[in-house]
PDB file of N, CA and C in Angstrom:
ATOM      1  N   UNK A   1     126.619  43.260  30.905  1.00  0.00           N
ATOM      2  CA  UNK A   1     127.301  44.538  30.748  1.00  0.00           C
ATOM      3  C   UNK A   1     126.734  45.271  29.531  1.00  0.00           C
ATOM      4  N   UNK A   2     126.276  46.569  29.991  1.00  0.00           N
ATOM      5  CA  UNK A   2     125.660  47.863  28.565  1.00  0.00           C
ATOM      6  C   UNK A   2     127.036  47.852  28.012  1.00  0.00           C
ATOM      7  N   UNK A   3     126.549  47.805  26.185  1.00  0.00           N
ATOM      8  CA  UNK A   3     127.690  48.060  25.322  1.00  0.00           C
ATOM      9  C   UNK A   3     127.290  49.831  25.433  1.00  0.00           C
ATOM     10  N   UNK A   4     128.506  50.247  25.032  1.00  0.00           N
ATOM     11  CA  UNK A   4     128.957  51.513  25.468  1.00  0.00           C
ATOM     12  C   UNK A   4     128.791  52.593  24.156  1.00  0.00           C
ATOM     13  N   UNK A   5     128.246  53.289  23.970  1.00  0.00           N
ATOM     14  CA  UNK A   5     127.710  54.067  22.587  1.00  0.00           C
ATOM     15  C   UNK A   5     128.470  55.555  22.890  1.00  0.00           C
ATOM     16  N   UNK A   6     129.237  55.764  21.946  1.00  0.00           N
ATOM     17  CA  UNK A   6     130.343  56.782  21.692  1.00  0.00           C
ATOM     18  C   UNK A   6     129.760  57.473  20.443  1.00  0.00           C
ATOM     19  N   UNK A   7     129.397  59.159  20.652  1.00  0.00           N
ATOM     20  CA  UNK A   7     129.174  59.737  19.759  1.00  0.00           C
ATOM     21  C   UNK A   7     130.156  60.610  18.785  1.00  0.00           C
ATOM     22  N   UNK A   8     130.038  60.585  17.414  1.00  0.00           N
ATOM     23  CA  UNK A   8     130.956  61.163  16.750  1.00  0.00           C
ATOM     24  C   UNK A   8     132.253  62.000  17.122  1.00  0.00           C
ATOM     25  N   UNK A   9     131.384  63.186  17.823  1.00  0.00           N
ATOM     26  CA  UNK A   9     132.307  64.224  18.141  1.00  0.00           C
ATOM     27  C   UNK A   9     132.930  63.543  19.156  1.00  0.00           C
ATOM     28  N   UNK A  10     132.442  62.771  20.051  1.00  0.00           N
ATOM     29  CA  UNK A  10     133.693  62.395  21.188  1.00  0.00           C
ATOM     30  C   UNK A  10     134.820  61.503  20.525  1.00  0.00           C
ATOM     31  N   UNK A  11     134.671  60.408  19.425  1.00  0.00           N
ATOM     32  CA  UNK A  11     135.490  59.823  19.028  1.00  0.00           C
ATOM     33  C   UNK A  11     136.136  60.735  18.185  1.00  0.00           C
ATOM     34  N   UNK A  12     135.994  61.759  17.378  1.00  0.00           N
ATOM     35  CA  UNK A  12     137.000  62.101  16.616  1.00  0.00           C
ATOM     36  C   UNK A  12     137.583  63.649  17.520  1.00  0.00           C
ATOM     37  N   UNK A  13     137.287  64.047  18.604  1.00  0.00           N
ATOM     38  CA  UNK A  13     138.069  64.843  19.561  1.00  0.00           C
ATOM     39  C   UNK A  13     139.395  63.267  20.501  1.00  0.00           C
ATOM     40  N   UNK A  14     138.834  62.090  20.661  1.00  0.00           N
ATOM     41  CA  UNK A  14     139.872  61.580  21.504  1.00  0.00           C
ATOM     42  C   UNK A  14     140.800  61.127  20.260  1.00  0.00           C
ATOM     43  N   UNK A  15     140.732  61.272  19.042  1.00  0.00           N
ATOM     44  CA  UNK A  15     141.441  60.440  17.697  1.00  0.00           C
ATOM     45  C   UNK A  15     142.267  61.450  17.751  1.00  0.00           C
ATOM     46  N   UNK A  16     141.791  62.816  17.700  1.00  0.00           N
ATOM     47  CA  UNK A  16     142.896  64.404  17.756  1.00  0.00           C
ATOM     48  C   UNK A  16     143.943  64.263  18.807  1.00  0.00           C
ATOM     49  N   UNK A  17     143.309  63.838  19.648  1.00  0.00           N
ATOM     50  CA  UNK A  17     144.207  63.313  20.945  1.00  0.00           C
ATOM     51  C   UNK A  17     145.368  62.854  20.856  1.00  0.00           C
ATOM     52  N   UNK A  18     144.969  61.669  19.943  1.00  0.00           N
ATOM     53  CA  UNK A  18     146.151  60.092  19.575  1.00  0.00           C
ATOM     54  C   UNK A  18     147.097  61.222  18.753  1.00  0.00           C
ATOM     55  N   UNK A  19     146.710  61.371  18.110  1.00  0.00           N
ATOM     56  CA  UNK A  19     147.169  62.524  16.430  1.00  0.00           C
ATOM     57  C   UNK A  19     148.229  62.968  17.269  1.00  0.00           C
ATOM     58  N   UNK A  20     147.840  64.111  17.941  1.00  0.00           N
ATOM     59  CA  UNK A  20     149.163  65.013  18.652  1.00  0.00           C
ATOM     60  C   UNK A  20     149.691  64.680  19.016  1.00  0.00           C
ATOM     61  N   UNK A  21     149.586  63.313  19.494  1.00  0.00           N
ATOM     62  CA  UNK A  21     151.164  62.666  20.082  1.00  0.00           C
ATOM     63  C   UNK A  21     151.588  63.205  21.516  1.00  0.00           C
ATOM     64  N   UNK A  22     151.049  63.714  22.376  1.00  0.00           N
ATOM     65  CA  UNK A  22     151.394  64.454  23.616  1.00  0.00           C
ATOM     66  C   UNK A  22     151.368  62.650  24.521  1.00  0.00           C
ATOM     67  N   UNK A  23     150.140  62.417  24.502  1.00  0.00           N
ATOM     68  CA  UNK A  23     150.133  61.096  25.548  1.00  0.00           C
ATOM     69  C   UNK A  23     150.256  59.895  24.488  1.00  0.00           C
ATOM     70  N   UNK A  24     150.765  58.533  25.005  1.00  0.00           N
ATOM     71  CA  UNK A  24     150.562  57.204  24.209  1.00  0.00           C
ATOM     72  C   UNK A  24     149.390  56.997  24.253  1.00  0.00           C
ATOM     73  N   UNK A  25     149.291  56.155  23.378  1.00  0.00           N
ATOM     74  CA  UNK A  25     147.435  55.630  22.837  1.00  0.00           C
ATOM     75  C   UNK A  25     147.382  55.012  23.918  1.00  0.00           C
ATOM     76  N   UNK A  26     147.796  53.939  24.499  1.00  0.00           N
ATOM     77  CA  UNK A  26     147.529  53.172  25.868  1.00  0.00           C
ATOM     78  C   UNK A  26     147.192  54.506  27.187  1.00  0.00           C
ATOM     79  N   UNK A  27     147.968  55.321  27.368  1.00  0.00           N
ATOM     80  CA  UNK A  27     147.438  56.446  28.304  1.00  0.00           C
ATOM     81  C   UNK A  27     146.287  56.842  28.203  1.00  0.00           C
ATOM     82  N   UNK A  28     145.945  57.074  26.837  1.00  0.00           N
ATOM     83  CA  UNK A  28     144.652  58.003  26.510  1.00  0.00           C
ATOM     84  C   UNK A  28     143.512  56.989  26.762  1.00  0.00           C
ATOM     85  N   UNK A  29     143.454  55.778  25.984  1.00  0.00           N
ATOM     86  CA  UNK A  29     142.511  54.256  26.165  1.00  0.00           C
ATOM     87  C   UNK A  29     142.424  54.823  27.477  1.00  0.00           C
ATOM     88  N   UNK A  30     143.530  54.127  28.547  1.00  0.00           N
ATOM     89  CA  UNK A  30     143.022  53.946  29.736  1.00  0.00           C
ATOM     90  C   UNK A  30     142.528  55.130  30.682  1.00  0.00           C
ATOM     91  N   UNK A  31     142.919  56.381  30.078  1.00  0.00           N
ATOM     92  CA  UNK A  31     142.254  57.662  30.989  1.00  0.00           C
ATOM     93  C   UNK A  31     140.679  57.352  30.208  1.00  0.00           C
ATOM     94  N   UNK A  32     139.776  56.868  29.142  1.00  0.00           N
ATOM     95  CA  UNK A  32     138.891  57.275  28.762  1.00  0.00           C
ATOM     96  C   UNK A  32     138.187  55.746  28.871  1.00  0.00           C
ATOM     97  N   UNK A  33     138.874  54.725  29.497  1.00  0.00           N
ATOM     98  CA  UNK A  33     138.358  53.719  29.746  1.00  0.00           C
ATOM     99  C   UNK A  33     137.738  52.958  28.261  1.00  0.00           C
ATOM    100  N   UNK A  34     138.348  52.633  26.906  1.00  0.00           N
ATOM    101  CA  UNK A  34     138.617  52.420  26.199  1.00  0.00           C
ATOM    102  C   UNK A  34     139.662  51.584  25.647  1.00  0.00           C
ATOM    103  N   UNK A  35     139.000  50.166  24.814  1.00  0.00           N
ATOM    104  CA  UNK A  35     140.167  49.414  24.569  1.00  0.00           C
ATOM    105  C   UNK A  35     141.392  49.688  23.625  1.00  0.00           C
ATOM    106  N   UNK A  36     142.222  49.573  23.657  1.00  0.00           N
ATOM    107  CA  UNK A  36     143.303  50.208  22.654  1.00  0.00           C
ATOM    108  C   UNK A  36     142.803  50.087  21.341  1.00  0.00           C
ATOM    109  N   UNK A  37     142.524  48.841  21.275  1.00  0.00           N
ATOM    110  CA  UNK A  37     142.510  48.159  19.845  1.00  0.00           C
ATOM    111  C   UNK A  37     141.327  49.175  19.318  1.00  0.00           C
ATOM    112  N   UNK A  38     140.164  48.876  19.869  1.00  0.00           N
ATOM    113  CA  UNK A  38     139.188  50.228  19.565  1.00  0.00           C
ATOM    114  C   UNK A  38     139.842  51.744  18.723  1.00  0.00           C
ATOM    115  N   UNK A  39     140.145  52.118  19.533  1.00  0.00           N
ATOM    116  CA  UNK A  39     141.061  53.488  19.777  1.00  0.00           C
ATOM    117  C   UNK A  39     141.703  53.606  18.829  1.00  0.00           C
ATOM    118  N   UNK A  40     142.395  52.039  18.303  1.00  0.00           N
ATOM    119  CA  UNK A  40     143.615  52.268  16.969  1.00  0.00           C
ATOM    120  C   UNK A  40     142.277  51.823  15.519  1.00  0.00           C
ATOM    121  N   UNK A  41     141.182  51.540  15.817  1.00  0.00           N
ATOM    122  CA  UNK A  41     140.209  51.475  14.427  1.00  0.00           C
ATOM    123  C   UNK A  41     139.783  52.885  14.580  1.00  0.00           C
ATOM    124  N   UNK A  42     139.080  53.672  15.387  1.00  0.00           N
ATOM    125  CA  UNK A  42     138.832  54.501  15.489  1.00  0.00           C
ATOM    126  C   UNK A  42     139.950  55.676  14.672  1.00  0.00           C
ATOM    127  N   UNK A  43     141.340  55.700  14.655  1.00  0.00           N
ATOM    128  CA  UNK A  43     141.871  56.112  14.156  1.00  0.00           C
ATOM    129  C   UNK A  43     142.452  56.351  12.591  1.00  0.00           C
ATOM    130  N   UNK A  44     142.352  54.875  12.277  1.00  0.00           N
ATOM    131  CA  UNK A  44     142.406  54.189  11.264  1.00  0.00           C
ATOM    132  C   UNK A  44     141.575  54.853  10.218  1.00  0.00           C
ATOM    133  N   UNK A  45     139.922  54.764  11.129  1.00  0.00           N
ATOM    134  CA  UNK A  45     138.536  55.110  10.409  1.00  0.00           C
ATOM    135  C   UNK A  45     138.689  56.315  10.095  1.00  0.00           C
ATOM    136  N   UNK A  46     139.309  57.215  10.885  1.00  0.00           N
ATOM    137  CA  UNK A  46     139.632  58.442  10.845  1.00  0.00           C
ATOM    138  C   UNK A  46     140.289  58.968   9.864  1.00  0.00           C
ATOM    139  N   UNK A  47     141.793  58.381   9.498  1.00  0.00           N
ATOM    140  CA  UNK A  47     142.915  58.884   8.844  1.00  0.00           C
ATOM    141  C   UNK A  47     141.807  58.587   7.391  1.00  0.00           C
ATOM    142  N   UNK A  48     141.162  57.326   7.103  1.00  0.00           N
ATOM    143  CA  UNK A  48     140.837  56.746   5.790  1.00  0.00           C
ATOM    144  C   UNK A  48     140.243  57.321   5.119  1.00  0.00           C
ATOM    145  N   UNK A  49     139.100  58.382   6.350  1.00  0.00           N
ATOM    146  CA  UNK A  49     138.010  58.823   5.619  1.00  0.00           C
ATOM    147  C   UNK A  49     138.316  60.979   5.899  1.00  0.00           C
ATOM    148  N   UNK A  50     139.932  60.807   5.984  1.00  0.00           N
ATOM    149  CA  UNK A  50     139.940  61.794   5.971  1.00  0.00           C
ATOM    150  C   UNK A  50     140.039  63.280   4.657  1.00  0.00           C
ATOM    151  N   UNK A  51     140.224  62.584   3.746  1.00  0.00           N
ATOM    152  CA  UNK A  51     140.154  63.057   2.277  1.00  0.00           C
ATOM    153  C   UNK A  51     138.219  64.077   2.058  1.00  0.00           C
ATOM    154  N   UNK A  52     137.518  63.107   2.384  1.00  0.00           N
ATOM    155  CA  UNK A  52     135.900  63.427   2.175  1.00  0.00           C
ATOM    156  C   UNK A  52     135.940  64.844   2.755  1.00  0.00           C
ATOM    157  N   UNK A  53     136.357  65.161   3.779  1.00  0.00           N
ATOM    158  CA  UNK A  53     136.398  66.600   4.518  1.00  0.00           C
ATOM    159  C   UNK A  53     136.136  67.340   3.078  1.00  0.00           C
ATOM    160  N   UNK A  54     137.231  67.049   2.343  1.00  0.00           N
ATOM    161  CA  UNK A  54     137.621  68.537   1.176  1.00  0.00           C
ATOM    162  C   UNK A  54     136.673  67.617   0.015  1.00  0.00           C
ATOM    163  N   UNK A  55     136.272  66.742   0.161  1.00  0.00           N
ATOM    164  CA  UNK A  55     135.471  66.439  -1.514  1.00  0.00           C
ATOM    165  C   UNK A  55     134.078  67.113  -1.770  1.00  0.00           C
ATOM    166  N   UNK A  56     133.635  67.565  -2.591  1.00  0.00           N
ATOM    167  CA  UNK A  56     132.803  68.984  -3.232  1.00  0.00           C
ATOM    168  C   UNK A  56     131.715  67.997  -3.323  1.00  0.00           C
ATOM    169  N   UNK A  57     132.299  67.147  -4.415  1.00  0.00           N
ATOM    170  CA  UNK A  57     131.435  66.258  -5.247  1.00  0.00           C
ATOM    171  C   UNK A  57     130.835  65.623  -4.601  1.00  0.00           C
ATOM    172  N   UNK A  58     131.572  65.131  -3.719  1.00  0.00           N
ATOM    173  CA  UNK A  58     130.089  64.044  -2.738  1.00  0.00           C
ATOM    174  C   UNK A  58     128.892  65.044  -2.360  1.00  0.00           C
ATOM    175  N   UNK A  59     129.185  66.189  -1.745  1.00  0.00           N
ATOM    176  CA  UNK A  59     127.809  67.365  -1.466  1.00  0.00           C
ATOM    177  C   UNK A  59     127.086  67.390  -2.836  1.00  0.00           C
ATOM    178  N   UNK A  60     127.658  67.809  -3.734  1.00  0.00           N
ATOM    179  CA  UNK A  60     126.769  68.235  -5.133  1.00  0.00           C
ATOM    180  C   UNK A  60     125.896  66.885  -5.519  1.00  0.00           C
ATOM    181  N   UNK A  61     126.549  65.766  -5.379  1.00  0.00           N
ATOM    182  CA  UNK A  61     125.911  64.339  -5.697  1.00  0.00           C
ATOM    183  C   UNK A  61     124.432  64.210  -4.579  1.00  0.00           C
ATOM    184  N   UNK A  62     125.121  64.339  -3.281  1.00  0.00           N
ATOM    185  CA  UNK A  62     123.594  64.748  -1.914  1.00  0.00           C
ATOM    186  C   UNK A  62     122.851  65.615  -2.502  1.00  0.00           C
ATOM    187  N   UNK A  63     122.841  66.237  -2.433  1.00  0.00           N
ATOM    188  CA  UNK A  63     122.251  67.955  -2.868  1.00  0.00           C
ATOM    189  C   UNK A  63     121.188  67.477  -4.391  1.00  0.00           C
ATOM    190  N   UNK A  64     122.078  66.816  -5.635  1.00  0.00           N
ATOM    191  CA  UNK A  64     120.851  66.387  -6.521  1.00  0.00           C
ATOM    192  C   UNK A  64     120.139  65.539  -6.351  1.00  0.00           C
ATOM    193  N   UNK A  65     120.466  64.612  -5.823  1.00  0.00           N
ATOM    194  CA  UNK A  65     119.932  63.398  -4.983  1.00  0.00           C
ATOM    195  C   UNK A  65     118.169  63.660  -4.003  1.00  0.00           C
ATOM    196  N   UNK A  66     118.804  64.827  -3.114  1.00  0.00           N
ATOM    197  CA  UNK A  66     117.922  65.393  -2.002  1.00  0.00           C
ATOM    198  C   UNK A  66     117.046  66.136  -3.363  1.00  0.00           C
ATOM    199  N   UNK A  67     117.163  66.862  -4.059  1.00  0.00           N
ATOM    200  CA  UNK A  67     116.372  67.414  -4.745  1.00  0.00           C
ATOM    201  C   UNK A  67     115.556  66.659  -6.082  1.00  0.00           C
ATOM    202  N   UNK A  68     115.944  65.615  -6.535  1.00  0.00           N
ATOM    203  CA  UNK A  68     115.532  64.220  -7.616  1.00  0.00           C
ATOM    204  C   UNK A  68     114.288  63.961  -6.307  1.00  0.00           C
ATOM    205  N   UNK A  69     114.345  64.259  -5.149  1.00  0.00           N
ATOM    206  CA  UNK A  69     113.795  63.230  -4.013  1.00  0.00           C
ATOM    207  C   UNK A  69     112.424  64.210  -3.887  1.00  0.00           C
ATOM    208  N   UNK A  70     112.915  65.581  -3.276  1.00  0.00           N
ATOM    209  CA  UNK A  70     111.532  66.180  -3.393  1.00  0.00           C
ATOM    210  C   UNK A  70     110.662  66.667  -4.690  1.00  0.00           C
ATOM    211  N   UNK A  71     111.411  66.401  -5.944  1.00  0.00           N
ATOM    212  CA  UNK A  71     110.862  66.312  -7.054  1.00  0.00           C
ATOM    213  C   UNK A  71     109.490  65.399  -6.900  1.00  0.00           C
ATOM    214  N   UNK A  72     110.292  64.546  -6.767  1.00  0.00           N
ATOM    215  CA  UNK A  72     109.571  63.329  -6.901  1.00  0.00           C
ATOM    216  C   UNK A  72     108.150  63.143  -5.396  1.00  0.00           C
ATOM    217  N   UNK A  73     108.922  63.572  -4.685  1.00  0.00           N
ATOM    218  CA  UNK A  73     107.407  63.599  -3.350  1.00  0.00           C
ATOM    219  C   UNK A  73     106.435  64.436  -3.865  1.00  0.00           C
ATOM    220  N   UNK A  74     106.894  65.781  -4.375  1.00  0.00           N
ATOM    221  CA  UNK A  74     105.901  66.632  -4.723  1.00  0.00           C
ATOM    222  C   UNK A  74     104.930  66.040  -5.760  1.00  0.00           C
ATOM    223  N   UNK A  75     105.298  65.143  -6.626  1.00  0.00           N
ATOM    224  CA  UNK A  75     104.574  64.824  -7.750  1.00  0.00           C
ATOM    225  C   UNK A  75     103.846  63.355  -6.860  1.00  0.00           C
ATOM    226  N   UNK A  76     103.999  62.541  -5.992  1.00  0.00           N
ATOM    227  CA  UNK A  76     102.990  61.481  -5.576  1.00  0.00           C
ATOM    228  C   UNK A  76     102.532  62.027  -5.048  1.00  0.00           C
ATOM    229  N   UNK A  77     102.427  63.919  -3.586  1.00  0.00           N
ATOM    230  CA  UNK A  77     101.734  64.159  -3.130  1.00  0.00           C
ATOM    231  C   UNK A  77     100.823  65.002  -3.652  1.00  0.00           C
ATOM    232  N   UNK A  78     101.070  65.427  -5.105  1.00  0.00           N
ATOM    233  CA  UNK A  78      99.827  65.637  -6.553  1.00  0.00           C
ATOM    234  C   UNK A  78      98.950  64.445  -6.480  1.00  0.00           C
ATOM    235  N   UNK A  79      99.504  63.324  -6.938  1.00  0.00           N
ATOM    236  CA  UNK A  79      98.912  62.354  -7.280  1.00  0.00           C
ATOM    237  C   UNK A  79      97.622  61.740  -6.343  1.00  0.00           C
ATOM    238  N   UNK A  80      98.151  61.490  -4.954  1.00  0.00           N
ATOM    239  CA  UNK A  80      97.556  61.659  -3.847  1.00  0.00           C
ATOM    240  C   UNK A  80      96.448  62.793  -3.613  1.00  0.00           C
ATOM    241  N   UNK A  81      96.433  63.544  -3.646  1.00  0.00           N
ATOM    242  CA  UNK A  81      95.318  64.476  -3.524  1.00  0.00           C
ATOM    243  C   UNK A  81      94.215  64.643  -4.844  1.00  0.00           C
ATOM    244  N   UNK A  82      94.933  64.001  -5.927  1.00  0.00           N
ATOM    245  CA  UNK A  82      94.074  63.955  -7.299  1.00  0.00           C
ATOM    246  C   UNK A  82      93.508  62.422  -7.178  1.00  0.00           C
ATOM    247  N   UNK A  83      93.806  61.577  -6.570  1.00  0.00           N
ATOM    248  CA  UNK A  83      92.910  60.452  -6.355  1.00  0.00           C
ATOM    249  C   UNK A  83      92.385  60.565  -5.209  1.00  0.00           C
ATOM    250  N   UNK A  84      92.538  61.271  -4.176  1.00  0.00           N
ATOM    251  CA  UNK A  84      91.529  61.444  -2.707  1.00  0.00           C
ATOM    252  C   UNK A  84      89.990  62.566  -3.490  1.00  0.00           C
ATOM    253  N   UNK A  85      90.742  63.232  -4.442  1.00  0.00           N
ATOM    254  CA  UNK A  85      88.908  64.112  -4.904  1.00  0.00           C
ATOM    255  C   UNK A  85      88.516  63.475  -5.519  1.00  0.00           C
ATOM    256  N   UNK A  86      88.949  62.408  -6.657  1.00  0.00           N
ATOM    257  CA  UNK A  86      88.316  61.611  -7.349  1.00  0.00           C
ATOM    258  C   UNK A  86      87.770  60.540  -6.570  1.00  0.00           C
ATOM    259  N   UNK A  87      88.219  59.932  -5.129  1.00  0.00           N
ATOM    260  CA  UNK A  87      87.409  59.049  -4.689  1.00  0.00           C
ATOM    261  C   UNK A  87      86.302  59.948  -3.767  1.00  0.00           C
ATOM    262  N   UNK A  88      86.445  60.976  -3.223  1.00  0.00           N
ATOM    263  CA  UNK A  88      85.467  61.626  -2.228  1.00  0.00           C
ATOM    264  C   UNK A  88      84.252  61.762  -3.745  1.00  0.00           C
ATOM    265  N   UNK A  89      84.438  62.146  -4.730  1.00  0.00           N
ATOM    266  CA  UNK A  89      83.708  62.439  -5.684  1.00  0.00           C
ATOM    267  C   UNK A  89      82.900  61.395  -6.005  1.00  0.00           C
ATOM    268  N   UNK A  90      83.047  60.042  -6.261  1.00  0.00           N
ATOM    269  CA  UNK A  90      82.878  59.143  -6.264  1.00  0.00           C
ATOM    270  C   UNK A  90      81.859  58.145  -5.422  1.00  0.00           C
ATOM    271  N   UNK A  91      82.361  58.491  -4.399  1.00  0.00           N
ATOM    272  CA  UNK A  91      81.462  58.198  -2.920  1.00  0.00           C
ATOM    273  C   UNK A  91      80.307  58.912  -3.257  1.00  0.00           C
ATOM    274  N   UNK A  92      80.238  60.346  -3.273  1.00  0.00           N
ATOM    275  CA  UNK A  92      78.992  61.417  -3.318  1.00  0.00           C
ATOM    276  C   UNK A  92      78.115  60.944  -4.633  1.00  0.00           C
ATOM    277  N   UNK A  93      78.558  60.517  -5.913  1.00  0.00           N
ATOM    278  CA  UNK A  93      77.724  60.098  -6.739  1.00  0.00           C
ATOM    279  C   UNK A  93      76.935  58.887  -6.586  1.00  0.00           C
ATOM    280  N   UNK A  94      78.040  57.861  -6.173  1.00  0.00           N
ATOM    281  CA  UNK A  94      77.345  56.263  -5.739  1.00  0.00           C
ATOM    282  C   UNK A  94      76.116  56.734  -4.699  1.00  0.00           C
ATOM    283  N   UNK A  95      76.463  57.458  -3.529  1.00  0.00           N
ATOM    284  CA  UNK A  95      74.952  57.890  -2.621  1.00  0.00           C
ATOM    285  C   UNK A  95      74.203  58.595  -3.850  1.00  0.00           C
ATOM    286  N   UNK A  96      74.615  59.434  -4.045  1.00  0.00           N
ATOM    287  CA  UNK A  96      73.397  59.938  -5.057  1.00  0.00           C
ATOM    288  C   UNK A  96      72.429  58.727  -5.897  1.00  0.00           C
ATOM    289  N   UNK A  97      73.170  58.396  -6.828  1.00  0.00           N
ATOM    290  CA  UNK A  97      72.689  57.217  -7.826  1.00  0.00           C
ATOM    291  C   UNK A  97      72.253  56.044  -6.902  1.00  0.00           C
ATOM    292  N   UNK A  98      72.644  55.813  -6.350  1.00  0.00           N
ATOM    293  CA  UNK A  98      72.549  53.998  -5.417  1.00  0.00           C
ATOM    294  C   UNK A  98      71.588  54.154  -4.489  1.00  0.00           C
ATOM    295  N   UNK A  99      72.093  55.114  -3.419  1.00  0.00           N
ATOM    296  CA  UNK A  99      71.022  55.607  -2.529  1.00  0.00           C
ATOM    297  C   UNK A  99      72.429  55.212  -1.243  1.00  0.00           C
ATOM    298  N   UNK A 100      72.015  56.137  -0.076  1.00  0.00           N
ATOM    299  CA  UNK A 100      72.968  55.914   0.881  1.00  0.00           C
ATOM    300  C   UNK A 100      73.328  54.951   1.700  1.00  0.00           C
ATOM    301  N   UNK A 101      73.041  53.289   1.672  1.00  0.00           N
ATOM    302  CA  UNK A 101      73.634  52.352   1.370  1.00  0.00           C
ATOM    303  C   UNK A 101      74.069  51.846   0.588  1.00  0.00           C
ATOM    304  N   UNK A 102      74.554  51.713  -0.385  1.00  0.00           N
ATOM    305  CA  UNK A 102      75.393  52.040  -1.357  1.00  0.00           C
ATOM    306  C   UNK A 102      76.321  50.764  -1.325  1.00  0.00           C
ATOM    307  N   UNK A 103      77.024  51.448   0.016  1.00  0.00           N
ATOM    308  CA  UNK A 103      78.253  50.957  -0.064  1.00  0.00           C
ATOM    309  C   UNK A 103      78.629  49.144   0.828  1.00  0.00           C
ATOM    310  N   UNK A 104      76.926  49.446   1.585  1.00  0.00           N
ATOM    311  CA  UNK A 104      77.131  48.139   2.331  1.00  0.00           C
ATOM    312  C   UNK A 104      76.659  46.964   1.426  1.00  0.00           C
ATOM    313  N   UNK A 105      75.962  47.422   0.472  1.00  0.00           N
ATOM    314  CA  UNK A 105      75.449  46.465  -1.092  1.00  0.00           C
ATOM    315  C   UNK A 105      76.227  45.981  -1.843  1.00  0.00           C
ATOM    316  N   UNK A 106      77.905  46.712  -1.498  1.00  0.00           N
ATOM    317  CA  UNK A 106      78.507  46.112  -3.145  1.00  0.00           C
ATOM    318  C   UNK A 106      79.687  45.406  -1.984  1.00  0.00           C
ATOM    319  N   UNK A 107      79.872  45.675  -0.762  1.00  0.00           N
ATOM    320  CA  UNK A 107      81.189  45.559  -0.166  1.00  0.00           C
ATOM    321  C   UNK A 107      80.960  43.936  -0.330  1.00  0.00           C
ATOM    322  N   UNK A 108      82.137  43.122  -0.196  1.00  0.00           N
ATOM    323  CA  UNK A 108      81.881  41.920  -0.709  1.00  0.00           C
ATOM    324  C   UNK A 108      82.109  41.405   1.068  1.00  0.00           C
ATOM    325  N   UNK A 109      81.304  40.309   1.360  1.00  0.00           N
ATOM    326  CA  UNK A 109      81.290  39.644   3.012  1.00  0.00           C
ATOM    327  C   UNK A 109      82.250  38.306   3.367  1.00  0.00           C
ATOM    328  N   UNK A 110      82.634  37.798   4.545  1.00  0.00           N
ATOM    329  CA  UNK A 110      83.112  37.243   4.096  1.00  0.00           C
ATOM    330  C   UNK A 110      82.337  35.769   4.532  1.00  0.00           C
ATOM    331  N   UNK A 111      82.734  34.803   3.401  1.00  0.00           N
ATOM    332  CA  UNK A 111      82.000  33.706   3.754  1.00  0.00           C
ATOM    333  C   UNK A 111      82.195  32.935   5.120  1.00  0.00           C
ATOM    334  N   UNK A 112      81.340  32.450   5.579  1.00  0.00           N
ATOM    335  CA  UNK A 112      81.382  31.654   6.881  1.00  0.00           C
ATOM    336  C   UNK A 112      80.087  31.406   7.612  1.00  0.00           C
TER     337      UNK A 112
END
């Protein structure tokens, strides 16, 4: 039997469900083919984490977070492009100086 993958919005539209009180949780389970017990974590998960809706601070905390982050990409994808010219640069001198095998002279082989 496929375990059954329930996306956000459907679980917290059938939790609104339970909330209003119009049908029992056992009605609603069994119209949506859903175990109760499910249905009552699902709710649970719901009521617990219902405070975060209105908290500011958790966004402002994401938000510096996300931005500490592309700080930081921007400066390895500096870094990255300042060691790709220094090695293309590198390459072009060794042919120059060495001669254009070069590179099959120093690569180390492996024994056998």
């Amino acid at each position: 039997m496929k375990k059954r993958v329930f996306s956000a919005e459907f679980k917290a539209e059938i939790v609104l469900e339970v909330l209003r009180g119009e049908k029992e949780l056992n009605q609603i389970a069994s119209a949506h083919e859903i175990a109760p017990n499910q249905l009552r974590n699902w709710k649970n998960e719901f009521l617990a984490n219902a405070a975060n809706v209105f908290d500011n601070k958790k966004d402002k905390v994401l938000q510096e977070k996300v931005k500490d982050q592309e700080l930081e990409n921007d400066s390895l994808y500096k870094k990255v492009g300042q060691l790709t010219t220094q090695v293309d640069w590198l390459k072009k001198k060794s042919e120059e100086i060495l001669g254009p095998d070069w590179e099959s002279r120093f690569t180390p082989r492996p024994k056998g």
